[in-house]
N, C-alpha and C. Protein backbone atom coordinates (compact mmCIF):
# COMPACT_ATOMS: atom_id res chain seq x y z
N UNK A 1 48.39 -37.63 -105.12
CA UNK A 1 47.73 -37.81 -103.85
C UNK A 1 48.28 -36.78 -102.85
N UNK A 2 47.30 -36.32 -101.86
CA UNK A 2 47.88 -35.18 -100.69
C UNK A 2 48.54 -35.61 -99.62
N UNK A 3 49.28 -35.17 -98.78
CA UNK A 3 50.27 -35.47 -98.39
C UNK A 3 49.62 -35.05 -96.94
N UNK A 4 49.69 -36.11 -95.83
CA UNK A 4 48.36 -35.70 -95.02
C UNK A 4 49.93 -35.27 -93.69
N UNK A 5 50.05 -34.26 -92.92
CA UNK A 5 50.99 -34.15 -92.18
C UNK A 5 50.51 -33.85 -90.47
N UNK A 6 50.47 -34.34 -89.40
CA UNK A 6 50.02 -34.56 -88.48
C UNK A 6 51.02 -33.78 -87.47
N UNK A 7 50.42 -32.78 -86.61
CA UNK A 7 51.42 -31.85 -85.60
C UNK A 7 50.38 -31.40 -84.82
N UNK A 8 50.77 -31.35 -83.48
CA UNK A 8 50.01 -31.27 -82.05
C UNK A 8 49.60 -29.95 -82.58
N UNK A 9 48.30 -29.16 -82.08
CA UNK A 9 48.30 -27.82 -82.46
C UNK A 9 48.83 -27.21 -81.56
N UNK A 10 49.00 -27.43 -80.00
CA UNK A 10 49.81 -26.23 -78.88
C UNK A 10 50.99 -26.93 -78.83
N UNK A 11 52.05 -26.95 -79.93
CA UNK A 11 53.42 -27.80 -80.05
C UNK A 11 54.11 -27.38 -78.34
N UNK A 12 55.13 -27.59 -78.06
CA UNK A 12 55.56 -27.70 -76.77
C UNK A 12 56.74 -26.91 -76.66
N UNK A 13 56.47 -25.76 -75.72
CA UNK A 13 57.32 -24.36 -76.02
C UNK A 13 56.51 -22.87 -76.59
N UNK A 14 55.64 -23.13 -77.10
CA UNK A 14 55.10 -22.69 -77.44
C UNK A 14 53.57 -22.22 -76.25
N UNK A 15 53.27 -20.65 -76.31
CA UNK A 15 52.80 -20.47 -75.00
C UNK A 15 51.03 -20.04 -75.30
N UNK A 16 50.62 -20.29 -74.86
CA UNK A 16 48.91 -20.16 -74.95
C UNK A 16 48.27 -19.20 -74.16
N UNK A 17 47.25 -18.21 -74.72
CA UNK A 17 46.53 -17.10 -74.13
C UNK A 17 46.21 -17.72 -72.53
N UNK A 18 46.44 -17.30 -71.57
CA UNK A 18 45.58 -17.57 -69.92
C UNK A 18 44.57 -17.41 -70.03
N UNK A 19 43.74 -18.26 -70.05
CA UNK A 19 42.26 -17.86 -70.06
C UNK A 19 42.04 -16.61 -68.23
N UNK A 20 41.31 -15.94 -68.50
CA UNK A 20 40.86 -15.20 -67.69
C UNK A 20 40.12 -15.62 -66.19
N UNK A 21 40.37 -14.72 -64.69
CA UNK A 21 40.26 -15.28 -63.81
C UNK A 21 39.46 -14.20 -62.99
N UNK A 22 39.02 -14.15 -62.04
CA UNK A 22 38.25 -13.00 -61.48
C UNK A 22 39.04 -11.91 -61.09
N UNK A 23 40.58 -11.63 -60.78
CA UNK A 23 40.64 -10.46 -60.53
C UNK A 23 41.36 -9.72 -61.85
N UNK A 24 40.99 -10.43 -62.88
CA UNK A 24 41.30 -9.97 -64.32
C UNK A 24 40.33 -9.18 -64.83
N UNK A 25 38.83 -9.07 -64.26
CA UNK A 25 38.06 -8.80 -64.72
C UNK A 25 37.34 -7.62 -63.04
N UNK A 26 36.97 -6.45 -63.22
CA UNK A 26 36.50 -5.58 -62.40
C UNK A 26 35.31 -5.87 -62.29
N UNK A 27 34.54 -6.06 -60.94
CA UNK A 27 33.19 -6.63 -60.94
C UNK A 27 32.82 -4.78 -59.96
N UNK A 28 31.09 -4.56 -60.39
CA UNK A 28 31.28 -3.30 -59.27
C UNK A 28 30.02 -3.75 -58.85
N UNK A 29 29.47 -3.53 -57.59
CA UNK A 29 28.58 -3.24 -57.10
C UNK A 29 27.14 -1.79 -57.00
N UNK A 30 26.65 -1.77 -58.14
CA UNK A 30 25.58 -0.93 -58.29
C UNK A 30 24.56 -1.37 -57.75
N UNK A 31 23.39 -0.07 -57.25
CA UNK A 31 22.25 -0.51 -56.58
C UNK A 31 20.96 0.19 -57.70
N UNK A 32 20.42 -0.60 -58.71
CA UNK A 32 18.92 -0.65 -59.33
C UNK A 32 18.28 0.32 -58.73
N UNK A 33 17.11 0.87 -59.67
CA UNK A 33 16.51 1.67 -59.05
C UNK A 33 15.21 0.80 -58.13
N UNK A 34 15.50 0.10 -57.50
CA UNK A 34 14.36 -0.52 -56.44
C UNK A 34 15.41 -0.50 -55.19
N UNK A 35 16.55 -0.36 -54.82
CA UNK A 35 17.48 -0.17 -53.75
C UNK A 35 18.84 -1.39 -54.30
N UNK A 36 18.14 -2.22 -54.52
CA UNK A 36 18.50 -3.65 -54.91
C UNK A 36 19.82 -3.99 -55.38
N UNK A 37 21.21 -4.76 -54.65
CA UNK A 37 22.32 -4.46 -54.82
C UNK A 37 22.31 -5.49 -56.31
N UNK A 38 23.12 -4.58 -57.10
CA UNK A 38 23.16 -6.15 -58.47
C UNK A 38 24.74 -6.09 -58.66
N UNK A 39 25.35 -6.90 -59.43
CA UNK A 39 26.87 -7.17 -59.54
C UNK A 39 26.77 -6.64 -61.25
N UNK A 40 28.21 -5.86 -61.52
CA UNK A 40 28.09 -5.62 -62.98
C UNK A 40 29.64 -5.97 -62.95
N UNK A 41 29.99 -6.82 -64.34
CA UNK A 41 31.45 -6.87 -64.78
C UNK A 41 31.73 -5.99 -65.38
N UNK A 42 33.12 -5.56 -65.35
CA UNK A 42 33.64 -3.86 -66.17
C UNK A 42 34.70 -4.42 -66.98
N UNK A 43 34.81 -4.37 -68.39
CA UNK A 43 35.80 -4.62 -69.07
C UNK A 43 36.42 -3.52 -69.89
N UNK A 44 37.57 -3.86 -69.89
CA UNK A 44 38.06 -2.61 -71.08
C UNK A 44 37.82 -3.00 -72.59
N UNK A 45 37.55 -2.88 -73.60
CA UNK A 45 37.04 -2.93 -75.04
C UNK A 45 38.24 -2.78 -75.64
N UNK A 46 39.44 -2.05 -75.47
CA UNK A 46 40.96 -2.10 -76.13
C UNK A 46 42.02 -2.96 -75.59
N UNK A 47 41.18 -4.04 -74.39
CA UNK A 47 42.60 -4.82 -73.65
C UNK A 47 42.64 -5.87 -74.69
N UNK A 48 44.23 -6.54 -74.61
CA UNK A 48 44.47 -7.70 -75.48
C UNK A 48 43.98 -8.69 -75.28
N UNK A 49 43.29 -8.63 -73.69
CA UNK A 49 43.03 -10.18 -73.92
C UNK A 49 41.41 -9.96 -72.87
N UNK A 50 40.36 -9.00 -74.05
CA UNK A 50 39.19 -8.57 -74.24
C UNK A 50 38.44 -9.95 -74.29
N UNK A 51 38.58 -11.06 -75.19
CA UNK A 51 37.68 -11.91 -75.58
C UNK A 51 37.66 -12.70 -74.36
N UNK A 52 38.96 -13.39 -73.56
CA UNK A 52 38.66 -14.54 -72.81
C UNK A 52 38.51 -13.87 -71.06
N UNK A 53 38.44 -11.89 -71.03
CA UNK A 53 37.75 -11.59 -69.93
C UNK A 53 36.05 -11.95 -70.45
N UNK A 54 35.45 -11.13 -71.50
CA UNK A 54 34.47 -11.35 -71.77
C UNK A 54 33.96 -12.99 -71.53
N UNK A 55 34.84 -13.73 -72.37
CA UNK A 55 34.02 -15.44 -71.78
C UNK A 55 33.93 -15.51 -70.41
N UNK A 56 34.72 -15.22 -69.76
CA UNK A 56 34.43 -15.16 -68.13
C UNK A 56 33.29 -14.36 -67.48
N UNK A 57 33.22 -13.04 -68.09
CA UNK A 57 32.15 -12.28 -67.71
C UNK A 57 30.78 -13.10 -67.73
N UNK A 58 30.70 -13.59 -69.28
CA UNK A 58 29.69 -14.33 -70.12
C UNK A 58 29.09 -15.57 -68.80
N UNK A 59 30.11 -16.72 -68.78
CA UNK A 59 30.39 -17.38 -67.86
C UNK A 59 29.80 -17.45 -66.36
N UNK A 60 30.11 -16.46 -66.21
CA UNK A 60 29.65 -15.82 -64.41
C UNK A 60 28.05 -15.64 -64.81
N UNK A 61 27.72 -14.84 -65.66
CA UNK A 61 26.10 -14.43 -66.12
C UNK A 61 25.24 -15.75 -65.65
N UNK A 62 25.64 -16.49 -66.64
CA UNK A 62 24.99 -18.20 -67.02
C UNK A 62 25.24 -18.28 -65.74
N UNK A 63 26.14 -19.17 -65.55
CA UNK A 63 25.90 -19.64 -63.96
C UNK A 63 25.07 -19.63 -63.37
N UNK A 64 24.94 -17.77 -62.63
CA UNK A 64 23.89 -17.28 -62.34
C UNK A 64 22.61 -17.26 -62.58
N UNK A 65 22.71 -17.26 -63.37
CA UNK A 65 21.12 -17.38 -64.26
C UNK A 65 20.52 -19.16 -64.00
N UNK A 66 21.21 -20.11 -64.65
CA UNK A 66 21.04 -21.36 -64.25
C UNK A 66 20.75 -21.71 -62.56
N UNK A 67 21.56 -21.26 -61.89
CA UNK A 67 21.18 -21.07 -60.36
C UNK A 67 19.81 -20.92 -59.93
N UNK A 68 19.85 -19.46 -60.49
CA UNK A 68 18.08 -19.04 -60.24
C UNK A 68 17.21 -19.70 -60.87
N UNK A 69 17.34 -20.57 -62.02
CA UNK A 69 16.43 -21.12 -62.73
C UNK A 69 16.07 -22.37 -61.58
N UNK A 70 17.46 -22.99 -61.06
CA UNK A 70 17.11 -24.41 -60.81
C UNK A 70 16.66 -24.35 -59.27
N UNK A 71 16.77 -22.72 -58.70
CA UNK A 71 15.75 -23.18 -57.78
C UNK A 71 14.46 -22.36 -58.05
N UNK A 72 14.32 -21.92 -58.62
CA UNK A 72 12.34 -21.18 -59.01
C UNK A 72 12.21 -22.22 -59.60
N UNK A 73 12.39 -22.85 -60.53
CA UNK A 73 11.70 -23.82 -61.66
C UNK A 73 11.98 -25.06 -61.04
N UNK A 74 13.30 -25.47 -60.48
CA UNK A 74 13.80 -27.26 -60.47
C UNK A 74 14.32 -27.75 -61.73
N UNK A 75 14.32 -26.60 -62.67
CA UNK A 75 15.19 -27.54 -63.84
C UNK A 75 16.37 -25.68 -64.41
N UNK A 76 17.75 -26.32 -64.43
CA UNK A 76 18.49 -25.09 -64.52
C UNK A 76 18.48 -24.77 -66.07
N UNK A 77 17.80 -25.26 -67.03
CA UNK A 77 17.87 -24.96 -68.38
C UNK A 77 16.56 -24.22 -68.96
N UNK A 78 15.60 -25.06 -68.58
CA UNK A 78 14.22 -24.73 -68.75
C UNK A 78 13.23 -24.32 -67.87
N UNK A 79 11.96 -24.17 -67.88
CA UNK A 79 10.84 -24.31 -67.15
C UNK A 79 9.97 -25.42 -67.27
N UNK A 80 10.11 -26.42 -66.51
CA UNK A 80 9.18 -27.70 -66.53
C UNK A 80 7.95 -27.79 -66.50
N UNK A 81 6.77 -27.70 -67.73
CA UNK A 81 5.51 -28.08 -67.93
C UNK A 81 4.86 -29.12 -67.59
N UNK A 82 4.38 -29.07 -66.19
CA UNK A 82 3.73 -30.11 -65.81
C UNK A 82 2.27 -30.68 -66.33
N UNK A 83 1.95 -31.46 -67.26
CA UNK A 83 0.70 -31.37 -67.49
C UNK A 83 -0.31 -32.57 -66.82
C-alpha cells in the first residue's frame, strides 16, 4: 500500500514569487492614429519575474474591457439579447 504523506505546499520560511504591482510594470501613453490617447503596458521578455508582470498586464486589459462592456451593454461578460 502507498504511503500517503501530507506537507503545506508554501512550508514556513520558505519565500514566494511577489506577485506584481503597477510600478513593476511600465505603462506609456501613446496617441492612435485618430488623436485618441490609449494606455500600453511595456514589459521586458528576459525579466525573472516576466509571467506575474504579464498576469497583471493581462489583468488591467480585462478589467477594462469588462468596464466598457458593463456600461455599453449592462452586462460586463456578455451582450444581453433582448428578445
Amino acid at each position: 500500500m502507498a504511503k500517503v504523506v501530507v506537507s503545506p505546499l508554501n512550508p514556513r520560511g520558505k519565500k514566494t514569487r511577489r506577485a506584481a504591482n503597477r510600478k513593476d510594470v511600465k505603462i506609456k501613453q501613446l496617441r492612435d492614429e485618430n488623436g485618441k490617447l490609449i494606455r500600453v503596458f511595456s514589459l521586458d521578455a528576459n525579466d525573472s519575474s516576466f509571467g506575474s508582470k504579464l498576469r497583471y498586464a493581462f489583468g488591467k486589459s480585462v478589467a477594462k474591457a469588462r468596464r466598457e462592456n458593463k456600461k455599453r451593454f449592462g452586462a460586463p461578460d456578455r451582450v444581453l439579447v433582448h428578445d
